[in-house]
PDB file of N, CA and C in Angstrom:
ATOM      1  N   UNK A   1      10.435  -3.468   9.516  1.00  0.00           N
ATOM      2  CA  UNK A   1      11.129  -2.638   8.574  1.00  0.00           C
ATOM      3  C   UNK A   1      11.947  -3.514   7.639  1.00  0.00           C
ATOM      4  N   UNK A   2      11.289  -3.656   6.166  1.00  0.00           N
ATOM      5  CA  UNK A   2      12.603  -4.483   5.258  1.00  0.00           C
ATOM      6  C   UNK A   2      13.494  -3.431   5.336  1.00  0.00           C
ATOM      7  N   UNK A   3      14.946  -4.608   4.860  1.00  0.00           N
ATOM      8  CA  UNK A   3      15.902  -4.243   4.818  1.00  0.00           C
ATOM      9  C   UNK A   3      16.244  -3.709   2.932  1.00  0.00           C
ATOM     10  N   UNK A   4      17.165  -2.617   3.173  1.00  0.00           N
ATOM     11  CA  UNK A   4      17.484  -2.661   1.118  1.00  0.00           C
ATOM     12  C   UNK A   4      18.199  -4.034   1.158  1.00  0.00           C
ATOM     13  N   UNK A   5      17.572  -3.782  -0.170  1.00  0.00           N
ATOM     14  CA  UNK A   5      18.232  -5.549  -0.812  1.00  0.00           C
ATOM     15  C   UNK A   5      19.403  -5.030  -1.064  1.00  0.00           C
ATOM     16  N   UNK A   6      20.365  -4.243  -1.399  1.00  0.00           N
ATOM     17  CA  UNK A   6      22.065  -4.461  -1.102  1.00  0.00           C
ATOM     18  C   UNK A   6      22.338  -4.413   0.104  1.00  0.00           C
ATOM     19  N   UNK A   7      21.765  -4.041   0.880  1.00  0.00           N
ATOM     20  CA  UNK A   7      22.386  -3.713   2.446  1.00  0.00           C
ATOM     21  C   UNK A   7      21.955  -5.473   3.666  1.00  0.00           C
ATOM     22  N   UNK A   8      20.978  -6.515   2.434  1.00  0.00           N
ATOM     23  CA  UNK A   8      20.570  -7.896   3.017  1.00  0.00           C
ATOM     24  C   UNK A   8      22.288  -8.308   3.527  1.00  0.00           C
ATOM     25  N   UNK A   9      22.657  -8.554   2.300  1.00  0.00           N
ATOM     26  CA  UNK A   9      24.276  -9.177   2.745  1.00  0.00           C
ATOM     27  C   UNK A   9      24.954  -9.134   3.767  1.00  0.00           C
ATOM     28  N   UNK A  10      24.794  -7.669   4.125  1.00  0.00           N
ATOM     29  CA  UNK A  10      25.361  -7.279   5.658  1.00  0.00           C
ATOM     30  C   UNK A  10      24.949  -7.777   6.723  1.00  0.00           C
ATOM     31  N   UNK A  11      23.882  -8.281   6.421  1.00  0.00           N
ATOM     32  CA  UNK A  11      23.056  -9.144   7.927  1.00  0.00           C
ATOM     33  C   UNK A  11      23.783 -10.712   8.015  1.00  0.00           C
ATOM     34  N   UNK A  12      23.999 -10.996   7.067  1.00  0.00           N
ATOM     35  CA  UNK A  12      24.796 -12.802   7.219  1.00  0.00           C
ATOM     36  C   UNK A  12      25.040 -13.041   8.266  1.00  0.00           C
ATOM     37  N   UNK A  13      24.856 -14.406   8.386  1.00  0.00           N
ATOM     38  CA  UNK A  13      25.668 -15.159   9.681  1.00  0.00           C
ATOM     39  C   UNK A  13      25.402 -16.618   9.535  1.00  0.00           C
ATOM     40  N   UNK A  14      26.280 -17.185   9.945  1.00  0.00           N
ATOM     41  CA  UNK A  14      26.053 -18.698   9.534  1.00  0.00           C
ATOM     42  C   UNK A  14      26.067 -20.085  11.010  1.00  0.00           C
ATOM     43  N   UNK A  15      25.373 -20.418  10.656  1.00  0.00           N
ATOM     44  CA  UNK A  15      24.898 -21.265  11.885  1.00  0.00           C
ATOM     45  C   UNK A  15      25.125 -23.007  11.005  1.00  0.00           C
ATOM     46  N   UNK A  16      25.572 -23.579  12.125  1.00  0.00           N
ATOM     47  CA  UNK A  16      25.958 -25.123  11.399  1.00  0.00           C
ATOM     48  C   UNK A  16      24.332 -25.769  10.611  1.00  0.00           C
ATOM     49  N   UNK A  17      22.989 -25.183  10.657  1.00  0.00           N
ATOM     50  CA  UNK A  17      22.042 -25.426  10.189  1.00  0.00           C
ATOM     51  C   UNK A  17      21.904 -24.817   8.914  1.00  0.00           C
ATOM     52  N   UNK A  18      23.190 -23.802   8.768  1.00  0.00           N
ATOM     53  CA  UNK A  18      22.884 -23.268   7.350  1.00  0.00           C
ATOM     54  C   UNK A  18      23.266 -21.567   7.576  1.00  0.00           C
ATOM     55  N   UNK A  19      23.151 -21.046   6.294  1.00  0.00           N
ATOM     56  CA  UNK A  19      23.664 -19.792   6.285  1.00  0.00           C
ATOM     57  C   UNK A  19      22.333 -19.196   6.015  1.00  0.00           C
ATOM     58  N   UNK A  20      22.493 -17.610   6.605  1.00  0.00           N
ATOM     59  CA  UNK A  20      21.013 -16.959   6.908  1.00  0.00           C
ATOM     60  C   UNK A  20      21.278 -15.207   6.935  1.00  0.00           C
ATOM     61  N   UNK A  21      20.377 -14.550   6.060  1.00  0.00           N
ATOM     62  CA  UNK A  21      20.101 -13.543   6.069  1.00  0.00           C
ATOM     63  C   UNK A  21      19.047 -12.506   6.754  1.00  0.00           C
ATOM     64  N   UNK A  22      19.283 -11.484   7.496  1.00  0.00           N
ATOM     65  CA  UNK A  22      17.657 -10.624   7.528  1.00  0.00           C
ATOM     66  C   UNK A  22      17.351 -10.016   6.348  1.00  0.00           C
ATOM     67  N   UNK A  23      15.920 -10.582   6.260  1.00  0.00           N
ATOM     68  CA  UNK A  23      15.312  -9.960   5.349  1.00  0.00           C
ATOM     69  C   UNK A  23      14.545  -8.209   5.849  1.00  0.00           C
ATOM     70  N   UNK A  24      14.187  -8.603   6.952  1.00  0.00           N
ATOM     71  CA  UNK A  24      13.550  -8.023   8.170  1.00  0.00           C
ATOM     72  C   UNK A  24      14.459  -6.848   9.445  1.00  0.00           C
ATOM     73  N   UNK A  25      14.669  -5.765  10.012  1.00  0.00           N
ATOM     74  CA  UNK A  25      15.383  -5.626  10.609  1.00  0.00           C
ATOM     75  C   UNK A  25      15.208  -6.184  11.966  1.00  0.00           C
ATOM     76  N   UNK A  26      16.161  -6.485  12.428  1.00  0.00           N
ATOM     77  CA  UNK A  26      15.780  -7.625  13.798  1.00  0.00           C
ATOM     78  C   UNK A  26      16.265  -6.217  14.937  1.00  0.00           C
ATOM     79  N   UNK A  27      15.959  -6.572  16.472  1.00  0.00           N
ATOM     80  CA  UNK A  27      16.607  -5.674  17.191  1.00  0.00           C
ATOM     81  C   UNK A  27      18.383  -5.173  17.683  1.00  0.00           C
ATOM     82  N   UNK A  28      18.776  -6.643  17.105  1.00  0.00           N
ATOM     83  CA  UNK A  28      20.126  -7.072  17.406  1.00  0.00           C
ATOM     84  C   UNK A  28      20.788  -6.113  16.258  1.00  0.00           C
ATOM     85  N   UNK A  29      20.965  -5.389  15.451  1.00  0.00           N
ATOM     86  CA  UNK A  29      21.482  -4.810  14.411  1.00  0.00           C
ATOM     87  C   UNK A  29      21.540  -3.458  15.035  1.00  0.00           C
ATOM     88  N   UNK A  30      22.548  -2.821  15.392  1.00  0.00           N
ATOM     89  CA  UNK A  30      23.232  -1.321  15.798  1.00  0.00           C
ATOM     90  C   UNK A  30      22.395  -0.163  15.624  1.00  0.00           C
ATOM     91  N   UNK A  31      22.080  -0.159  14.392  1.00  0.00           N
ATOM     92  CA  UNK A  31      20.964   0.936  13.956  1.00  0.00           C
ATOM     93  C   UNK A  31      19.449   0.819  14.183  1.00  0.00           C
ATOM     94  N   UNK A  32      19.109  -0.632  14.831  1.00  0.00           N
ATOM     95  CA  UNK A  32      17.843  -1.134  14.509  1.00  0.00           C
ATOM     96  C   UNK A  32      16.886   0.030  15.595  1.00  0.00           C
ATOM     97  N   UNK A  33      17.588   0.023  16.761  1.00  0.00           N
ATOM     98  CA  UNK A  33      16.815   1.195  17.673  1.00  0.00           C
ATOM     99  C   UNK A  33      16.544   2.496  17.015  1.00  0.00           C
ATOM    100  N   UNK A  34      17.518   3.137  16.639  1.00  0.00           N
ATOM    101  CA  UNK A  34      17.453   4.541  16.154  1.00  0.00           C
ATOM    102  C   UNK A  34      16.156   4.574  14.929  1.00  0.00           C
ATOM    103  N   UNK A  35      16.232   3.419  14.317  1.00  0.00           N
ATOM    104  CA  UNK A  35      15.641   3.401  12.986  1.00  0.00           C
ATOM    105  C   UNK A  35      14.087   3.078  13.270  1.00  0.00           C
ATOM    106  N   UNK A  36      14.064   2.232  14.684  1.00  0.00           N
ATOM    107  CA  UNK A  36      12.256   1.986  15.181  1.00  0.00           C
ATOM    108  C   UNK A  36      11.540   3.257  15.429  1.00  0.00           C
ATOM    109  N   UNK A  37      12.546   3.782  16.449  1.00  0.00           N
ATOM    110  CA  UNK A  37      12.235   5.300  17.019  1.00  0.00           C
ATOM    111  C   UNK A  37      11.929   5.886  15.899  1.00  0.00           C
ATOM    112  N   UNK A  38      12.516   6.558  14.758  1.00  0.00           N
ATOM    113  CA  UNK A  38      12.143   6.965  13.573  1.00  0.00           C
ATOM    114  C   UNK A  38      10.157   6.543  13.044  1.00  0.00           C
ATOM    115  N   UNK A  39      10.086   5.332  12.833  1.00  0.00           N
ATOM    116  CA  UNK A  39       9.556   5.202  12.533  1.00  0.00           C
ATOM    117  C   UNK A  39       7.917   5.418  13.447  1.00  0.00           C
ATOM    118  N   UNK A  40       8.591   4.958  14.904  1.00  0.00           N
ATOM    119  CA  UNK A  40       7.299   5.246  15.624  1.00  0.00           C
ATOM    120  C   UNK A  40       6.803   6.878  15.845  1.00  0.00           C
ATOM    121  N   UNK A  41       7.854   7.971  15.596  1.00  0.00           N
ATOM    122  CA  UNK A  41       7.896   9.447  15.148  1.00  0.00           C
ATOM    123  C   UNK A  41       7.048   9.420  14.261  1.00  0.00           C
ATOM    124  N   UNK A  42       6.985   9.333  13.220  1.00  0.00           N
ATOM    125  CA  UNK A  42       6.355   9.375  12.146  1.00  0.00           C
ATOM    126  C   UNK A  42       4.921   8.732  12.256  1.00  0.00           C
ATOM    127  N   UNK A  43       4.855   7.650  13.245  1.00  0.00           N
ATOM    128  CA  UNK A  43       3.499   7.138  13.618  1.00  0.00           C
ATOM    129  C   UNK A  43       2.530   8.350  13.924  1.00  0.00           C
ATOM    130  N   UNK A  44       3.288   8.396  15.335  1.00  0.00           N
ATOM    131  CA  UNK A  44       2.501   9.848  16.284  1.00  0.00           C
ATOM    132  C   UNK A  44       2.221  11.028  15.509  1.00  0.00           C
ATOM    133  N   UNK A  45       3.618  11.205  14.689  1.00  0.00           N
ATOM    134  CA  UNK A  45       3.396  12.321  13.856  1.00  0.00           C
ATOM    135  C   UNK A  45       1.892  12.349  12.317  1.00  0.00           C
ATOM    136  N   UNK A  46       1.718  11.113  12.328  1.00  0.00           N
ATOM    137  CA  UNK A  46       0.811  11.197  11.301  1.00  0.00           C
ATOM    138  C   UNK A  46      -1.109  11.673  11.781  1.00  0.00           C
ATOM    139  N   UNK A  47      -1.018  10.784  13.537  1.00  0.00           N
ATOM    140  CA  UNK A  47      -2.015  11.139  13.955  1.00  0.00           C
ATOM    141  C   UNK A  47      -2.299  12.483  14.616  1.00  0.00           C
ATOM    142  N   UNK A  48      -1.011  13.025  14.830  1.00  0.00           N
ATOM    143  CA  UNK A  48      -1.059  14.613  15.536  1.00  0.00           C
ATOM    144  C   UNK A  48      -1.989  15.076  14.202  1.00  0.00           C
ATOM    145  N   UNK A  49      -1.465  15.025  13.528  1.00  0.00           N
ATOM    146  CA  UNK A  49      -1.631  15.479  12.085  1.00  0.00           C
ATOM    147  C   UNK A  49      -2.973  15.015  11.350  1.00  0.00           C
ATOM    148  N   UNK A  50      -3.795  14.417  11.824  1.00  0.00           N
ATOM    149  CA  UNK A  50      -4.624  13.819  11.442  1.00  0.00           C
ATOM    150  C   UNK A  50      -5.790  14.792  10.865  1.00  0.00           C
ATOM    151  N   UNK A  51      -6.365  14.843   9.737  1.00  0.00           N
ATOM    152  CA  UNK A  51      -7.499  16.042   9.790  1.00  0.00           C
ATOM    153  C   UNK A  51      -8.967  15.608  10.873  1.00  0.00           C
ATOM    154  N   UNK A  52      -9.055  16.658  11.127  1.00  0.00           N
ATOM    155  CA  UNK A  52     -10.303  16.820  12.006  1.00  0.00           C
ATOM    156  C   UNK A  52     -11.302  16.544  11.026  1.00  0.00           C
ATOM    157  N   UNK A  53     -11.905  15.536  12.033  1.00  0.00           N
ATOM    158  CA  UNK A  53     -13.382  14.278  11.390  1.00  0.00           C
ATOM    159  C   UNK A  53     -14.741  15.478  11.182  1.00  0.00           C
ATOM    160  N   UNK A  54     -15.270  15.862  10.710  1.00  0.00           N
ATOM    161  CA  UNK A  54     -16.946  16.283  10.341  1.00  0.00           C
ATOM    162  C   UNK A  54     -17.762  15.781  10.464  1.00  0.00           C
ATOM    163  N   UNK A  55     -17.796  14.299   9.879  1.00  0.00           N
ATOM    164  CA  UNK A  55     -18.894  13.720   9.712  1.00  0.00           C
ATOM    165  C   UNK A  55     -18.538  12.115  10.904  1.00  0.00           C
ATOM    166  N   UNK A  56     -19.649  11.984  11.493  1.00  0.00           N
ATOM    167  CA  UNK A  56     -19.954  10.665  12.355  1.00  0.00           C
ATOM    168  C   UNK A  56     -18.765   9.755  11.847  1.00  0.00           C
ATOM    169  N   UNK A  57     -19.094   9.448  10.816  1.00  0.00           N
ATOM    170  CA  UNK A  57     -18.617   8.122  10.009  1.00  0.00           C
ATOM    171  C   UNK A  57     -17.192   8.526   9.700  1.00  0.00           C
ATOM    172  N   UNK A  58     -16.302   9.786  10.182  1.00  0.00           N
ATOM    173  CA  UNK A  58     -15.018  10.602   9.930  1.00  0.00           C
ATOM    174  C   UNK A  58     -14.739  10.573  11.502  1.00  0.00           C
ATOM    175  N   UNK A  59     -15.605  10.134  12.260  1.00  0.00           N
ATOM    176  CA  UNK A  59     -15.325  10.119  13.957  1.00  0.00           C
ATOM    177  C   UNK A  59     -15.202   8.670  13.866  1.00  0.00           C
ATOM    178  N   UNK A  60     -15.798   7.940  13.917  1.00  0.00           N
ATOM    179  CA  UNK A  60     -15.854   6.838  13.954  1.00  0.00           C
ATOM    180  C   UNK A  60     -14.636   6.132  13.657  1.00  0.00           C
ATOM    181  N   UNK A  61     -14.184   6.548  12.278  1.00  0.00           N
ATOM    182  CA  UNK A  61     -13.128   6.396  11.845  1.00  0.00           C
ATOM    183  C   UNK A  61     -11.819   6.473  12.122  1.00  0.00           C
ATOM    184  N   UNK A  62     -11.331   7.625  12.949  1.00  0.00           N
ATOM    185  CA  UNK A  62     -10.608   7.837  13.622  1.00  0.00           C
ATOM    186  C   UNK A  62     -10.302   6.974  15.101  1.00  0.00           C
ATOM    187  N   UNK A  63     -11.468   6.729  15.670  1.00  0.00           N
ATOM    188  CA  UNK A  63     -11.773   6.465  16.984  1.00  0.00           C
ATOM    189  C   UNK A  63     -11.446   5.143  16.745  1.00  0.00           C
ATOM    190  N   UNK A  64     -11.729   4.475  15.524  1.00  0.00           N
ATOM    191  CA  UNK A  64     -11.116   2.990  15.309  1.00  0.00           C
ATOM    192  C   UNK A  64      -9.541   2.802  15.242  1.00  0.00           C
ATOM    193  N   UNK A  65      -8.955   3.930  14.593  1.00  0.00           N
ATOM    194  CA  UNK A  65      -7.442   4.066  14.668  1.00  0.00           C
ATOM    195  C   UNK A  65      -7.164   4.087  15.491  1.00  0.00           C
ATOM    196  N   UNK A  66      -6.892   4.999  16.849  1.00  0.00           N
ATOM    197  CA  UNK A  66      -6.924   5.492  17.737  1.00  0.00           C
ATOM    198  C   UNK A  66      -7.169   4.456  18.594  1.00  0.00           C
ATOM    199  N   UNK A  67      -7.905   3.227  18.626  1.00  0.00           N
ATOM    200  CA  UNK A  67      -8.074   2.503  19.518  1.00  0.00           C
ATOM    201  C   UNK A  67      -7.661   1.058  19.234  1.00  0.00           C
ATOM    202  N   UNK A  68      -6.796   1.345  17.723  1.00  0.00           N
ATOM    203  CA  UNK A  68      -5.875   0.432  17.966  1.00  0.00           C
ATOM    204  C   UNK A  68      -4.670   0.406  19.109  1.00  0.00           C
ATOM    205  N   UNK A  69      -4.070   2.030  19.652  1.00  0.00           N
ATOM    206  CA  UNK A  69      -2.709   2.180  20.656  1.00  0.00           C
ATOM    207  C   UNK A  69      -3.758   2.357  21.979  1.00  0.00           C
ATOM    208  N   UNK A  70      -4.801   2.048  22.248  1.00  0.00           N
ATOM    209  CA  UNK A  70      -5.554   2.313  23.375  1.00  0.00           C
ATOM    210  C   UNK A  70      -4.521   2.316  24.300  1.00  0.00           C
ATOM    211  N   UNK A  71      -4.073   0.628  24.432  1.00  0.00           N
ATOM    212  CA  UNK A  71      -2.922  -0.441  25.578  1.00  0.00           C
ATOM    213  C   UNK A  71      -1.836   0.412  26.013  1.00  0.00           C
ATOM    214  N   UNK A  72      -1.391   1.630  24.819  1.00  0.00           N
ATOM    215  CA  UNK A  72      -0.265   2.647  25.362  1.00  0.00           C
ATOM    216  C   UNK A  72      -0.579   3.493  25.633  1.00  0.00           C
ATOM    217  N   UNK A  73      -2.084   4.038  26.013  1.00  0.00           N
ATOM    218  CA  UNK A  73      -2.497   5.573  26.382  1.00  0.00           C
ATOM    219  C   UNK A  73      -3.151   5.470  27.567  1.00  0.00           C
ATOM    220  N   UNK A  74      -2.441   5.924  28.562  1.00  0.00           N
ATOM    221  CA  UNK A  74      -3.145   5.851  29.703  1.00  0.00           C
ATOM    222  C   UNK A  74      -4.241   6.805  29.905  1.00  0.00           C
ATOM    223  N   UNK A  75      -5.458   6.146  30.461  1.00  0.00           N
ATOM    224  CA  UNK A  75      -6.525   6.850  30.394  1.00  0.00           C
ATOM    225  C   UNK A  75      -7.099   7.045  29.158  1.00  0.00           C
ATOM    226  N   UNK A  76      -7.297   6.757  28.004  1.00  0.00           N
ATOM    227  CA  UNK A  76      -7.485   6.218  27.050  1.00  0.00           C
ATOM    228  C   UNK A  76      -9.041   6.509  26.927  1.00  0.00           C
ATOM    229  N   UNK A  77      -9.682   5.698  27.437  1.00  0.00           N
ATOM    230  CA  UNK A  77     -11.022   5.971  28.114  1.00  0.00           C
ATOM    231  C   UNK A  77     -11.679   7.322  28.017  1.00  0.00           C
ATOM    232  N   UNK A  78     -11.307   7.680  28.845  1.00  0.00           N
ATOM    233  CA  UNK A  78     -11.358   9.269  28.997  1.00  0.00           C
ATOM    234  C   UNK A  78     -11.283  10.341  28.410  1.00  0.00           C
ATOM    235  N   UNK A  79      -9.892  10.030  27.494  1.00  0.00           N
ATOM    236  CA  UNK A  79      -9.644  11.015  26.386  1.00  0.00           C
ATOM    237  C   UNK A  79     -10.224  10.589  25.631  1.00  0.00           C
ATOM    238  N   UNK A  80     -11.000   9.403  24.947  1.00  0.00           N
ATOM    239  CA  UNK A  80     -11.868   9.542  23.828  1.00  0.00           C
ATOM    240  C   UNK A  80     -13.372   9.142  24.205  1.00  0.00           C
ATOM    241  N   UNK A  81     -13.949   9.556  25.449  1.00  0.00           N
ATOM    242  CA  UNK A  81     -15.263   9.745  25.797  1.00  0.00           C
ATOM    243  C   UNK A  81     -16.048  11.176  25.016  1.00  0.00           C
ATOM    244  N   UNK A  82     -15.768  12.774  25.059  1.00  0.00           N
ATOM    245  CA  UNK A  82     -15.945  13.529  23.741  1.00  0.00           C
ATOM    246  C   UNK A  82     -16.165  12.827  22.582  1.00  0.00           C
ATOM    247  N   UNK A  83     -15.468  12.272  21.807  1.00  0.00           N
ATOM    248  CA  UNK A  83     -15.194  12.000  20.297  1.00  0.00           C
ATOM    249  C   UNK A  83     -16.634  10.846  20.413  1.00  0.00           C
ATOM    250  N   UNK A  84     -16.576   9.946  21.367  1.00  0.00           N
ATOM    251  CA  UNK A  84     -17.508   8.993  21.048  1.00  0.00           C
ATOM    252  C   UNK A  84     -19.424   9.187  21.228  1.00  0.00           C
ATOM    253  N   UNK A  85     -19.387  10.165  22.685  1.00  0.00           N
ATOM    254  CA  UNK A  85     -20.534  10.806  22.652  1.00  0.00           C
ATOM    255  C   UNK A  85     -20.925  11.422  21.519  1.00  0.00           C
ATOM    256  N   UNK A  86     -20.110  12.328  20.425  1.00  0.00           N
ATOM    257  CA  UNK A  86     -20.565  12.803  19.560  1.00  0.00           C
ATOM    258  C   UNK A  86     -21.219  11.625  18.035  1.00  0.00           C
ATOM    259  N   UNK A  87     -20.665  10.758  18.514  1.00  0.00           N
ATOM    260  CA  UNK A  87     -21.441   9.392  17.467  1.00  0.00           C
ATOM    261  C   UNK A  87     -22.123   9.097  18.116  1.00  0.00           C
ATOM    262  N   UNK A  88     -23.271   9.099  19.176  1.00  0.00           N
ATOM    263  CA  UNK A  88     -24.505   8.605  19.538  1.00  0.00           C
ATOM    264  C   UNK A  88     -25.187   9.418  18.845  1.00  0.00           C
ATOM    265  N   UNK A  89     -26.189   8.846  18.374  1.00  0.00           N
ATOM    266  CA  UNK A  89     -28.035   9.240  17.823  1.00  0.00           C
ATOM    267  C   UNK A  89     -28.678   9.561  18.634  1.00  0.00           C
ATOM    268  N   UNK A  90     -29.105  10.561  18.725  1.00  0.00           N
ATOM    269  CA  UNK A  90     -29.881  11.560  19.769  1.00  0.00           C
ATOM    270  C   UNK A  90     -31.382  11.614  19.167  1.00  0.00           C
TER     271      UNK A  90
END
């Protein structure tokens, strides 16, 4: 998550190697939790939301998204065995 460029300043801190800004929000910053959570909301929320695929190549598609968070869905497997049978050539 960049940071607004007026709100960079607020990140300062200076180390005898030099003085240093986040550009980036790091975890160490007060708000940084509330503001991940936000954003990972809006993750889930985009795929709840996702339109329903029609075409193979609209399954497929999905099933590639979708199996980017495989590592956090338990059973994973399973729940997208449906979606993938329906892309085999019969």
């Amino acid at each position: 998550l960049r940071i607004r460029e007026e709100d960079i300043p607020k990140t300062a801190f200076r180390m005898r190697y030099g003085h240093y800004e986040f550009l980036v929000m790091p975890f160490g910053l007060t708000n940084a939790p509330a503001s991940f959570m936000d954003l990972m909301n809006r993750k889930v929320e985009a795929i709840v939301n996702w339109v329903q695929p029609i075409s193979v190549t609209g399954i497929r598609s999905f099933l590639g998204l979708a199996g980017y968070y495989r590592r956090f869905v338990e059973g994973f497997s399973s729940i997208a065995a449906p979606l993938t049978r329906l892309t085999r050539k019969e």
